[in-house]
N, C-alpha and C. Protein backbone atom coordinates (compact mmCIF):
# COMPACT_ATOMS: atom_id res chain seq x y z
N UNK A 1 -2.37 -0.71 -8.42
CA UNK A 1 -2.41 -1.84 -7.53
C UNK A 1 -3.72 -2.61 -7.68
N UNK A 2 -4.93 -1.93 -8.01
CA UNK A 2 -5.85 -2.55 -8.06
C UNK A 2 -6.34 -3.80 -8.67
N UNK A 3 -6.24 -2.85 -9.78
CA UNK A 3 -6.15 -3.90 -11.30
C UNK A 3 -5.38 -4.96 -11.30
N UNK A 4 -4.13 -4.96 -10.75
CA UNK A 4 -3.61 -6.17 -10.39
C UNK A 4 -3.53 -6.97 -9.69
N UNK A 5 -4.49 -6.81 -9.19
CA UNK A 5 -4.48 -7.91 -7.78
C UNK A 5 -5.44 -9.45 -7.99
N UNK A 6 -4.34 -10.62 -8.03
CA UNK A 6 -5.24 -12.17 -8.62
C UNK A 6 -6.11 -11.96 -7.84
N UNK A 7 -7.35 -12.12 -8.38
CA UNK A 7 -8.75 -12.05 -7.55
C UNK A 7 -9.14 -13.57 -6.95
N UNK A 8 -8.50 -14.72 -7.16
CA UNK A 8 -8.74 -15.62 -6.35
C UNK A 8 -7.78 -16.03 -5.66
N UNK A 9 -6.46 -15.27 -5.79
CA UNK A 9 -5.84 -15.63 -4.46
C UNK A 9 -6.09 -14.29 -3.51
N UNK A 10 -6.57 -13.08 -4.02
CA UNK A 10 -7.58 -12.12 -2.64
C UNK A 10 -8.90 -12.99 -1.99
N UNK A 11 -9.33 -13.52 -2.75
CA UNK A 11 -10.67 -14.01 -2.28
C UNK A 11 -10.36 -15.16 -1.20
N UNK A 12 -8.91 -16.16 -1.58
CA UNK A 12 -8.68 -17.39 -0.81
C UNK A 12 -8.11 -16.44 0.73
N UNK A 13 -7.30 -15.23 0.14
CA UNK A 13 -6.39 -14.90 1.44
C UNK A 13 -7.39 -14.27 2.28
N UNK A 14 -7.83 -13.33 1.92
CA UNK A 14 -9.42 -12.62 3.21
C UNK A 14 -10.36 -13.59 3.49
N UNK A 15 -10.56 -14.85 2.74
CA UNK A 15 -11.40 -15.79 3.48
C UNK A 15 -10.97 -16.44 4.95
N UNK A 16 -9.38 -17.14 4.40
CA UNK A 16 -8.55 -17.27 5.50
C UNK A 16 -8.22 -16.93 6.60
N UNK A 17 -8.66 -15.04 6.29
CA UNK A 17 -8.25 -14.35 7.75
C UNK A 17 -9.36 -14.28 8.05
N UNK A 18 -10.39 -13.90 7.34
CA UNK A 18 -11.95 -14.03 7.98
C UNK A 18 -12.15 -15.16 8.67
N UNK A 19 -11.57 -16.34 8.46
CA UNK A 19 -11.90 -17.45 9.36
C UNK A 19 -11.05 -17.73 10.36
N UNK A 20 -9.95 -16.76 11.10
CA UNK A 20 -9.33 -16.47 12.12
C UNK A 20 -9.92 -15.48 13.20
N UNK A 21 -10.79 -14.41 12.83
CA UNK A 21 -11.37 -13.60 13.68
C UNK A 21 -12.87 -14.05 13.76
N UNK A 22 -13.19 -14.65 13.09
CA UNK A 22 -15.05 -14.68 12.83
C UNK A 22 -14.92 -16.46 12.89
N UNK A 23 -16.17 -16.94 13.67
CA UNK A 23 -16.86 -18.58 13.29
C UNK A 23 -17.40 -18.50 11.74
N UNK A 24 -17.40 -19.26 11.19
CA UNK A 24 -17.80 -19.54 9.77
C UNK A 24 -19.09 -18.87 9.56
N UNK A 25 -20.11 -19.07 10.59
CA UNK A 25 -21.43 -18.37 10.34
C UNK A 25 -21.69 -17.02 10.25
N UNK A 26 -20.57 -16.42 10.95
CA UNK A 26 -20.56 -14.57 10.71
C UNK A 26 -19.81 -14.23 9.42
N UNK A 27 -18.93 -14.88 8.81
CA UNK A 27 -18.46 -14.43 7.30
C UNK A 27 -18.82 -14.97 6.38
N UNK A 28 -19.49 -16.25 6.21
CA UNK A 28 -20.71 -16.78 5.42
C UNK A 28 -20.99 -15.16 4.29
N UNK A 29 -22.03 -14.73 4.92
CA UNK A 29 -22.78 -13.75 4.56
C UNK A 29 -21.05 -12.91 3.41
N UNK A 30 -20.11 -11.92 4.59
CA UNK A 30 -19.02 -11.20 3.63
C UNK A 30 -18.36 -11.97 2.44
N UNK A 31 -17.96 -13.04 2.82
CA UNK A 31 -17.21 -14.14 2.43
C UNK A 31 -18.11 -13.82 0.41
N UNK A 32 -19.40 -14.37 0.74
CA UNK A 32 -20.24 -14.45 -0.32
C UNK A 32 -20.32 -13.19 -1.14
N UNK A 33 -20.45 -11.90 -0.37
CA UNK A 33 -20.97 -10.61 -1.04
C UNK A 33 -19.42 -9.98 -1.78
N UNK A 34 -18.28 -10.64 -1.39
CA UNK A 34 -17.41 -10.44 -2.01
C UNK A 34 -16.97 -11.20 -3.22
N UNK A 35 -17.19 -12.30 -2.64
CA UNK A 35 -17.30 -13.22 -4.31
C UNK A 35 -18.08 -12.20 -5.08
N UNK A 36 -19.39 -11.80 -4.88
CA UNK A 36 -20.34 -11.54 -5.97
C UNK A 36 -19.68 -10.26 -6.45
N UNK A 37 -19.23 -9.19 -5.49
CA UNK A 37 -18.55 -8.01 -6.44
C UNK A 37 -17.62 -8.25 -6.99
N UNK A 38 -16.60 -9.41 -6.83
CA UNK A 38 -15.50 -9.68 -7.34
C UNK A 38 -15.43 -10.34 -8.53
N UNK A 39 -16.01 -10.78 -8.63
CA UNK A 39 -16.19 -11.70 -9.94
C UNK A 39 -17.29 -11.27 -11.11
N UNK A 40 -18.17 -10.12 -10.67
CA UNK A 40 -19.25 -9.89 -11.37
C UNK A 40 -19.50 -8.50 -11.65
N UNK A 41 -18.10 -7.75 -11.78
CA UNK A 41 -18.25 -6.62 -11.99
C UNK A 41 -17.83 -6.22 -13.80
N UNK A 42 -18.91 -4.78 -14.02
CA UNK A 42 -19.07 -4.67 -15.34
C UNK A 42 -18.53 -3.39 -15.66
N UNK A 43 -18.19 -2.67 -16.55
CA UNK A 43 -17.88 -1.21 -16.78
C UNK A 43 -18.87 -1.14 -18.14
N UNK A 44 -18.80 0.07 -18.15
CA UNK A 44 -19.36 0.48 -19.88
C UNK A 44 -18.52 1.82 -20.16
N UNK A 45 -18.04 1.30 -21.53
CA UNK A 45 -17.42 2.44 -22.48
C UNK A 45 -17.79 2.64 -23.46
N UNK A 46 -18.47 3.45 -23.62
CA UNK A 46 -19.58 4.35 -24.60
C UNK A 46 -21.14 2.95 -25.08
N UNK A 47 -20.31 2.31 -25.67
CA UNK A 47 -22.31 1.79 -26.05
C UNK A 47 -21.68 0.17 -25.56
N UNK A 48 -20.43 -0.05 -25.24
CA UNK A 48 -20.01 -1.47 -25.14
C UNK A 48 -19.77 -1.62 -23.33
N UNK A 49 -20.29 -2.84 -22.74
CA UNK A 49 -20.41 -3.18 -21.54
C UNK A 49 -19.00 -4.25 -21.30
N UNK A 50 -18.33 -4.00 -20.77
CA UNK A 50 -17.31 -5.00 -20.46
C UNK A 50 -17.26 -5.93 -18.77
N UNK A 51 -16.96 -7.19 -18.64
CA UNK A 51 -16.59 -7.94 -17.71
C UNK A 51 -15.52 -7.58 -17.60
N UNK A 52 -14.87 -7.26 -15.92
CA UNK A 52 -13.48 -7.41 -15.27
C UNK A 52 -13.28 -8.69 -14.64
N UNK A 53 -12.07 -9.22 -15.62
CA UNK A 53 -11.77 -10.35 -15.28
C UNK A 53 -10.45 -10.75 -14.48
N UNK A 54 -9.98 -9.71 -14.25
CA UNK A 54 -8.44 -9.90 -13.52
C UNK A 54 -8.43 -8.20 -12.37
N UNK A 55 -8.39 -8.29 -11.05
CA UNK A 55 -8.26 -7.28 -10.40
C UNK A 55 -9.62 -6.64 -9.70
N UNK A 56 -8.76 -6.03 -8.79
CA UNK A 56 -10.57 -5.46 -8.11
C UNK A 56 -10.65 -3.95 -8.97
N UNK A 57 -12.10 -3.62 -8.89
CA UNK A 57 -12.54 -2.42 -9.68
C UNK A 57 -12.23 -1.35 -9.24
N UNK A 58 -11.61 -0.36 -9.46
CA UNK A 58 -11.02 0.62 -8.84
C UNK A 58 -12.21 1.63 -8.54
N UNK A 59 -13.55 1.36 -9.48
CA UNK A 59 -14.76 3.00 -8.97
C UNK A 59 -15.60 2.11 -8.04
N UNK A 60 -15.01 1.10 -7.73
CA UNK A 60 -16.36 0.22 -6.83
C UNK A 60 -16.24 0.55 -5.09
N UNK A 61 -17.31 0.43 -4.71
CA UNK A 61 -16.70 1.24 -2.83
C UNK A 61 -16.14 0.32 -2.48
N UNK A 62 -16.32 -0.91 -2.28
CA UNK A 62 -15.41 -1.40 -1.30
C UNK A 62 -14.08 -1.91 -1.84
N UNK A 63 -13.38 -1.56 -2.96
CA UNK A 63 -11.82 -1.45 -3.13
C UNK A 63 -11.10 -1.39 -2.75
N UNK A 64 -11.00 -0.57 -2.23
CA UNK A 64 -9.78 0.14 -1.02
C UNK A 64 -9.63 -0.27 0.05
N UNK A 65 -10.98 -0.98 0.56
CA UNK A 65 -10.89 -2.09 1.51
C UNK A 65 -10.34 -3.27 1.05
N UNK A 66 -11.08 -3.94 -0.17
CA UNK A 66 -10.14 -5.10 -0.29
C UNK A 66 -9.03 -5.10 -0.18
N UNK A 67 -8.60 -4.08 -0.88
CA UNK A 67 -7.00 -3.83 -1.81
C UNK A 67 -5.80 -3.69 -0.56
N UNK A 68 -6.69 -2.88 0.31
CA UNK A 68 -5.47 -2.70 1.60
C UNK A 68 -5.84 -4.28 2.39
N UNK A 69 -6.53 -4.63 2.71
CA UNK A 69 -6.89 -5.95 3.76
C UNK A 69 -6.14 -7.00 2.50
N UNK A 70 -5.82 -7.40 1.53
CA UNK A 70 -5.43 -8.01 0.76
C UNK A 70 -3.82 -7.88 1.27
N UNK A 71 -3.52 -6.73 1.02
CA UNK A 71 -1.93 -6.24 1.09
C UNK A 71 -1.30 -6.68 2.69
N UNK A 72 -2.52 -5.89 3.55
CA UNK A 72 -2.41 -6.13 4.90
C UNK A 72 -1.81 -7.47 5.44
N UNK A 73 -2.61 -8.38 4.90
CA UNK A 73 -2.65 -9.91 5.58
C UNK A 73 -0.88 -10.37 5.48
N UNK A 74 -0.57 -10.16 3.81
CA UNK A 74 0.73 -10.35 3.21
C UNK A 74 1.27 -9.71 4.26
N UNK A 75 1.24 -8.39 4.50
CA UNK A 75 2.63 -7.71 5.23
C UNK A 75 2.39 -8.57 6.87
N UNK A 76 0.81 -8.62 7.51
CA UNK A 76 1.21 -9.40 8.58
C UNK A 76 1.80 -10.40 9.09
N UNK A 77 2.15 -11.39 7.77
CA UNK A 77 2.55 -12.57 7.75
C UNK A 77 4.30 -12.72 7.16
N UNK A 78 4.55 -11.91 6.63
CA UNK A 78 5.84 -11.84 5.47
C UNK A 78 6.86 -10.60 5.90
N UNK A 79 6.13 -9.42 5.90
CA UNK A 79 6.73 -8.34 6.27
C UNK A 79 7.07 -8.01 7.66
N UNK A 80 6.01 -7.85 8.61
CA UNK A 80 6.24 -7.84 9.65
C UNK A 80 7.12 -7.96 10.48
N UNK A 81 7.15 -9.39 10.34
CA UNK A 81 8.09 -10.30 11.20
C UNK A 81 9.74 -9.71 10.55
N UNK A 82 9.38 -8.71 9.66
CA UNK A 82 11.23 -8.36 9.22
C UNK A 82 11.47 -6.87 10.22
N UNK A 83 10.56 -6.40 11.27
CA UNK A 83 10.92 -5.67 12.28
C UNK A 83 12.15 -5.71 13.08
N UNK A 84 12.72 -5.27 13.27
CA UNK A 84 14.14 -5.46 14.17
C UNK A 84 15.22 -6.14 13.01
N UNK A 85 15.18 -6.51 11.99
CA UNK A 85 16.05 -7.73 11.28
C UNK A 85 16.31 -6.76 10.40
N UNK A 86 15.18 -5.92 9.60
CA UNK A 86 15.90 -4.91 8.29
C UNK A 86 15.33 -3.89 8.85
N UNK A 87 14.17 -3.62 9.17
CA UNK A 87 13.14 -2.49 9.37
C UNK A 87 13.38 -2.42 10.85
N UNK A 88 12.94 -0.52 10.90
CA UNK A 88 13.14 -0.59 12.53
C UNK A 88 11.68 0.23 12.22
N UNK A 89 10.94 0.72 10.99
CA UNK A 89 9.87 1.22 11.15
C UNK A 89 9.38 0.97 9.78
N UNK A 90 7.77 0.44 9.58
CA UNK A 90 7.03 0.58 8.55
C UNK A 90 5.76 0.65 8.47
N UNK A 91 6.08 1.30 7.32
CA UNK A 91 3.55 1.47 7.55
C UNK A 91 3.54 2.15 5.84
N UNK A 92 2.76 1.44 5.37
CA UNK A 92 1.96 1.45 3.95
C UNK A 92 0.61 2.32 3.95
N UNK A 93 0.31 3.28 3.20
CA UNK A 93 -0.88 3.64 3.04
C UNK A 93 -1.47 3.40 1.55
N UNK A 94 -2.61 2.72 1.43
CA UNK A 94 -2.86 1.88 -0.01
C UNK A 94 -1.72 1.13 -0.76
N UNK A 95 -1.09 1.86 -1.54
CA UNK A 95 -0.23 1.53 -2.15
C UNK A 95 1.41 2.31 -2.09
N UNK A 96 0.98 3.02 -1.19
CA UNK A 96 2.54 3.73 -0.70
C UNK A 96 3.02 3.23 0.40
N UNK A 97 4.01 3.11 0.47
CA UNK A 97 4.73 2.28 1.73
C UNK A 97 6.11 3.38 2.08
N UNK A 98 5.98 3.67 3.47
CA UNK A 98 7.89 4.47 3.94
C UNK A 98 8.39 3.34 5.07
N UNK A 99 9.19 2.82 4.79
CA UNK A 99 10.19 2.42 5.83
C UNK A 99 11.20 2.95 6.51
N UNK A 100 11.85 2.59 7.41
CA UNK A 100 13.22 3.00 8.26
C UNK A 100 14.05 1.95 8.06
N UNK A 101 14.78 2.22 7.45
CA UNK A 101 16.07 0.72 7.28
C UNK A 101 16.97 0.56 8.20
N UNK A 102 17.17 -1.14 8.30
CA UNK A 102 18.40 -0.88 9.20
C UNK A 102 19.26 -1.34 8.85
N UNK A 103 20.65 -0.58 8.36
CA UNK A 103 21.75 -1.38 7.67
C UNK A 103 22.49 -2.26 8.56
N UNK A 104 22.93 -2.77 7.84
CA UNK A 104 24.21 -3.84 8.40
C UNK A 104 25.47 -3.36 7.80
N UNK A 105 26.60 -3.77 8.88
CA UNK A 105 27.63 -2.94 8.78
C UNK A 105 28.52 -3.64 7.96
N UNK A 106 28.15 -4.80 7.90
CA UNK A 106 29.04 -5.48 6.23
C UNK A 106 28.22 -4.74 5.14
N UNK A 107 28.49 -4.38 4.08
CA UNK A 107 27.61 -3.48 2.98
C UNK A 107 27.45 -4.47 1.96
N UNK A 108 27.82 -6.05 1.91
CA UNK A 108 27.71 -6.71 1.21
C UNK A 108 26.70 -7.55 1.38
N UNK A 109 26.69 -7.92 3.13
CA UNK A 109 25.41 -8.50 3.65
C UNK A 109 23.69 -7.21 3.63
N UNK A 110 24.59 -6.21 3.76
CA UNK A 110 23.25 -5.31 3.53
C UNK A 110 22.28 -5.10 2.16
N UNK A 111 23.62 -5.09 1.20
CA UNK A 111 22.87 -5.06 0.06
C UNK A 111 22.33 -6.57 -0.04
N UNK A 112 22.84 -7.66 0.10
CA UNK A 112 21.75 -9.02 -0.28
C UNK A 112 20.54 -8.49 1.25
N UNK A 113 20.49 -8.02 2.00
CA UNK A 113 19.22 -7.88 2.86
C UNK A 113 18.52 -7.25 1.88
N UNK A 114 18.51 -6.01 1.56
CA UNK A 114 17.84 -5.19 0.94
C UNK A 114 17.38 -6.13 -0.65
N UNK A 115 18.02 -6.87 -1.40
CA UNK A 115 17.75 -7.62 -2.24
C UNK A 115 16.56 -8.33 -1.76
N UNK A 116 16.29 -8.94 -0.47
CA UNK A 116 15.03 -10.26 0.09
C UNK A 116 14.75 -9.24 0.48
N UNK A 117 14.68 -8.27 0.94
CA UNK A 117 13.51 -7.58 1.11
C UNK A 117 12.31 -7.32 0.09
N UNK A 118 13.29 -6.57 -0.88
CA UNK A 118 12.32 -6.57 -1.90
C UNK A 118 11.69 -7.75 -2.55
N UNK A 119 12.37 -8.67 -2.21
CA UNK A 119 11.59 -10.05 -3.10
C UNK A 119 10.77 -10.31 -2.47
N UNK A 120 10.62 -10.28 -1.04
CA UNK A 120 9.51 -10.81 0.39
C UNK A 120 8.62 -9.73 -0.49
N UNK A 121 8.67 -8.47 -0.80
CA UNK A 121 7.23 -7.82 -0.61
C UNK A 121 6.65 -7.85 -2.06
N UNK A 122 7.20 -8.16 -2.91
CA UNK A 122 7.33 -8.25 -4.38
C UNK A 122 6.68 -10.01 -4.69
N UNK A 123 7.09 -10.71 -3.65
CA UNK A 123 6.61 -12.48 -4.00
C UNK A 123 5.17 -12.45 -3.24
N UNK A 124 4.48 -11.65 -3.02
CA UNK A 124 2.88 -11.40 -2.72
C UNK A 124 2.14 -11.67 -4.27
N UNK A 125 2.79 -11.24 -5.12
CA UNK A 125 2.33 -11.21 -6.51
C UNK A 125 1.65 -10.05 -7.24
N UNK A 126 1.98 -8.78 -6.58
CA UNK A 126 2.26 -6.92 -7.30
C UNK A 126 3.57 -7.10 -6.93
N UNK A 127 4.04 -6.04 -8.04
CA UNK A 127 4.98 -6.14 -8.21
C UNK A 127 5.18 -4.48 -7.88
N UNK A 128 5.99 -4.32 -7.15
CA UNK A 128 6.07 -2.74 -6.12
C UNK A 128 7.65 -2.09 -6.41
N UNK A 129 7.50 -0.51 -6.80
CA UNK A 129 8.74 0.16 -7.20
C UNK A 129 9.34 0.37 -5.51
N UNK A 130 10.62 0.15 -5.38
CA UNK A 130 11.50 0.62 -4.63
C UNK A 130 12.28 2.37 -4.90
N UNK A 131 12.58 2.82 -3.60
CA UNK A 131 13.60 3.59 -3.92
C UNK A 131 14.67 3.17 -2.92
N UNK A 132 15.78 3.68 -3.75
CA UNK A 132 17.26 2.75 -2.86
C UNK A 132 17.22 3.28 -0.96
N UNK A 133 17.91 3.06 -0.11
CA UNK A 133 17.83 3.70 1.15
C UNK A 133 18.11 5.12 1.04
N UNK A 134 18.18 6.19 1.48
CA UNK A 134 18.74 6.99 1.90
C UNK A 134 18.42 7.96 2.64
N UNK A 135 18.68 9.44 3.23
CA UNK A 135 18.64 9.82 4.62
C UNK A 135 17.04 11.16 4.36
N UNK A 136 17.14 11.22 2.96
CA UNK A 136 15.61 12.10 2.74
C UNK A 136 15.16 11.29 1.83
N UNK A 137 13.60 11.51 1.22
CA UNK A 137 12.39 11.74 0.70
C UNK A 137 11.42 12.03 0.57
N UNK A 138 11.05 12.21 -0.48
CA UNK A 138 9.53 12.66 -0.79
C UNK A 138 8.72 11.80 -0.48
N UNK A 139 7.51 11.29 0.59
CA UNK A 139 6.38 10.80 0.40
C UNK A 139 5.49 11.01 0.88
N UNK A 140 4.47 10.77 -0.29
CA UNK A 140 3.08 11.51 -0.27
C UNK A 140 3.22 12.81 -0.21
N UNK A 141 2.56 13.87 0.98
CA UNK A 141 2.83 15.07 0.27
C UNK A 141 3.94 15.58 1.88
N UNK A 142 4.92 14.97 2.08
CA UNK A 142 5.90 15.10 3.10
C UNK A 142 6.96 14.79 2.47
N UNK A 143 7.90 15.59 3.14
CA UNK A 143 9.43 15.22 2.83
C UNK A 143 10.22 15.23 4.28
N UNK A 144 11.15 13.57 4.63
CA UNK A 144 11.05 13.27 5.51
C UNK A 144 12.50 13.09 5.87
N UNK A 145 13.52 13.59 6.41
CA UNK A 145 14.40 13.67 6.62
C UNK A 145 14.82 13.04 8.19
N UNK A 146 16.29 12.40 7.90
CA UNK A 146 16.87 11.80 8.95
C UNK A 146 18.02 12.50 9.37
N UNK A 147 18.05 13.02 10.76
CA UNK A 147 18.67 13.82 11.19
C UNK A 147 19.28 13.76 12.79
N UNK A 148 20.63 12.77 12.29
CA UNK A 148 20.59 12.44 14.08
C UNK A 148 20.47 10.90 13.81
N UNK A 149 18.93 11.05 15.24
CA UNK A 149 18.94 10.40 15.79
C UNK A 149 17.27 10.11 15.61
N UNK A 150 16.42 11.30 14.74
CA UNK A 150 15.65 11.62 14.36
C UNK A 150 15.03 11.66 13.01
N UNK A 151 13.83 11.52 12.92
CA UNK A 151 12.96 12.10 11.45
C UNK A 151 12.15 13.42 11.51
N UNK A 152 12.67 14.22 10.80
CA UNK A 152 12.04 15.85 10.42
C UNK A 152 11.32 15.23 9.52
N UNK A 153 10.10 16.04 9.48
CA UNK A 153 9.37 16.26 8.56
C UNK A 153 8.99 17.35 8.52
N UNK A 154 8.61 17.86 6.71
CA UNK A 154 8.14 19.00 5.95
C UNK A 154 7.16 18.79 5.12
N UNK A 155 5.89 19.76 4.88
CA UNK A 155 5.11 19.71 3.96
C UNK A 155 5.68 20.08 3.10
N UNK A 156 5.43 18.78 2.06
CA UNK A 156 6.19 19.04 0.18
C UNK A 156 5.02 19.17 -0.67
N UNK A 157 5.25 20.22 -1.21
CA UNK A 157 3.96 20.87 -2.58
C UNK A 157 4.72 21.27 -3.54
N UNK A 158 4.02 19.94 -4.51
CA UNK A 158 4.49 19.21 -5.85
C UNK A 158 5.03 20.54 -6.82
N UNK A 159 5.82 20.69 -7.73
CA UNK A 159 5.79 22.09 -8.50
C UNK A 159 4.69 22.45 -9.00
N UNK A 160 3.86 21.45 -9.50
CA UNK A 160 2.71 21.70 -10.29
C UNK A 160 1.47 21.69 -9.69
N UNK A 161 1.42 21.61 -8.27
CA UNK A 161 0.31 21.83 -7.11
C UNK A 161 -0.35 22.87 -7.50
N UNK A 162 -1.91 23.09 -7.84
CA UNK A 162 -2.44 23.96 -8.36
C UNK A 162 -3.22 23.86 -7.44
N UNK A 163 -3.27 24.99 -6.38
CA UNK A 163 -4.18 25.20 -5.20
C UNK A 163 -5.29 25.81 -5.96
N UNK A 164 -6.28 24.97 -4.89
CA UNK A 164 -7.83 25.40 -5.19
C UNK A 164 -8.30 26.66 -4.20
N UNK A 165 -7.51 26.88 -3.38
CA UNK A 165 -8.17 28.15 -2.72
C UNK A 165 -7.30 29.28 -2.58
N UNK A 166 -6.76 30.24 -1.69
CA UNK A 166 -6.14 31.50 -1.26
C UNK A 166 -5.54 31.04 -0.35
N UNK A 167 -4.02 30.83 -0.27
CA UNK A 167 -2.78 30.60 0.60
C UNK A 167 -3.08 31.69 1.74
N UNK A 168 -3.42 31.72 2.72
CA UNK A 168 -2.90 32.66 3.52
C UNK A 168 -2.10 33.42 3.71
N UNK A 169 -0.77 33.34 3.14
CA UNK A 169 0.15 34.57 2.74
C UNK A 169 -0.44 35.39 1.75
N UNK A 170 -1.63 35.20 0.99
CA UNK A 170 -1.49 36.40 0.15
C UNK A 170 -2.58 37.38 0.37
N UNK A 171 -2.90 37.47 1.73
CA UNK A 171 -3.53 37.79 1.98
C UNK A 171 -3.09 39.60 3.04
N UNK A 172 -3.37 40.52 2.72
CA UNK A 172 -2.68 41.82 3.23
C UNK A 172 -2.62 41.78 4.53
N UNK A 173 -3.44 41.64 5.54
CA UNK A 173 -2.89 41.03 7.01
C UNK A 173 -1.50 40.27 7.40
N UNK A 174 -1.18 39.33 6.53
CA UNK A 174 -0.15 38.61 6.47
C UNK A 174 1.19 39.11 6.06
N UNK A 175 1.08 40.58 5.66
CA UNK A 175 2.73 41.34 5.39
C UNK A 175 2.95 41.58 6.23
């Protein structure tokens, strides 16, 4: 997500919202210090120094701030407002997103919903993998099941989860 993100339409969109919560004279100062990391960041790979010219820097600290406050603004403005209409629940963390869908009982009108959905979150300009609806998944390290009337959730550990410490079951107290 990083790397792809147009760095002057991040810079136009967080200016924008910066100038909804803040008078011009308190984001002056952010407004500026973000231009300067944004536009003036360098890497080096082995003896050669390179300019990043497209995307925010993924080892730089404040990234993850841009990158989500970037995404943020989009979903406050675009996504949001699709609460009650497709979504009855959503929330993104960086670049992972779980929703709650809400079908429609024509399956023809549902599938063109689900079609603008994805284009609403996709016409931000990243371009974001879907998975189709259905009643479980995996995300992040949960697996989240619909049941009822309800969502279960379970801690999911990947096959290849290579724990760094001693599980508590294997421990002789624990037989």
């Amino acid at each position: 997500m990083y790397t792809n993100i147009d760095i002057d339409d991040c810079i136009a969109r967080i200016k924008g919202f910066l100038s909804t919560i803040w008078d011009k004279y308190e984001c002056k100062a952010t407004e500026e210090a973000m231009e300067i990391v944004m536009r003036n960041n360098r890497m080096r790979f082995g003896d050669l120094i390179f300019r990043q010219t497209c995307g925010v820097a993924m080892g730089m600290s404040p990234a993850p701030t841009i990158a989500n406050l970037y995404v943020a603004i989009y979903e406050q403005d675009h996504i949001i407002p699709l609460i009650g209409k497709y979504l009855m629940y959503y929330k993104r963390f960086i670049d992972d997103g779980f929703a709650v869908w809400l079908h429609d009982s024509d399956p023809t009108i549902d599938a063109n919903n689900w079609i603008d959905f994805k284009a609403i979150c996709n016409a931000m300009g990243l371009s974001w993998t879907f998975k189709s609806p259905r009643k479980k998944l995996i995300f992040m390290d949960m697996t989240i099941k619909i049941k009822g009337e309800r969502l279960v959730t379970m801690i999911y550990a990947k096959p290849m989860a290579l724990y760094q410490y001693i599980p508590p079951v294997s421990s002789p107290a624990s037989s």
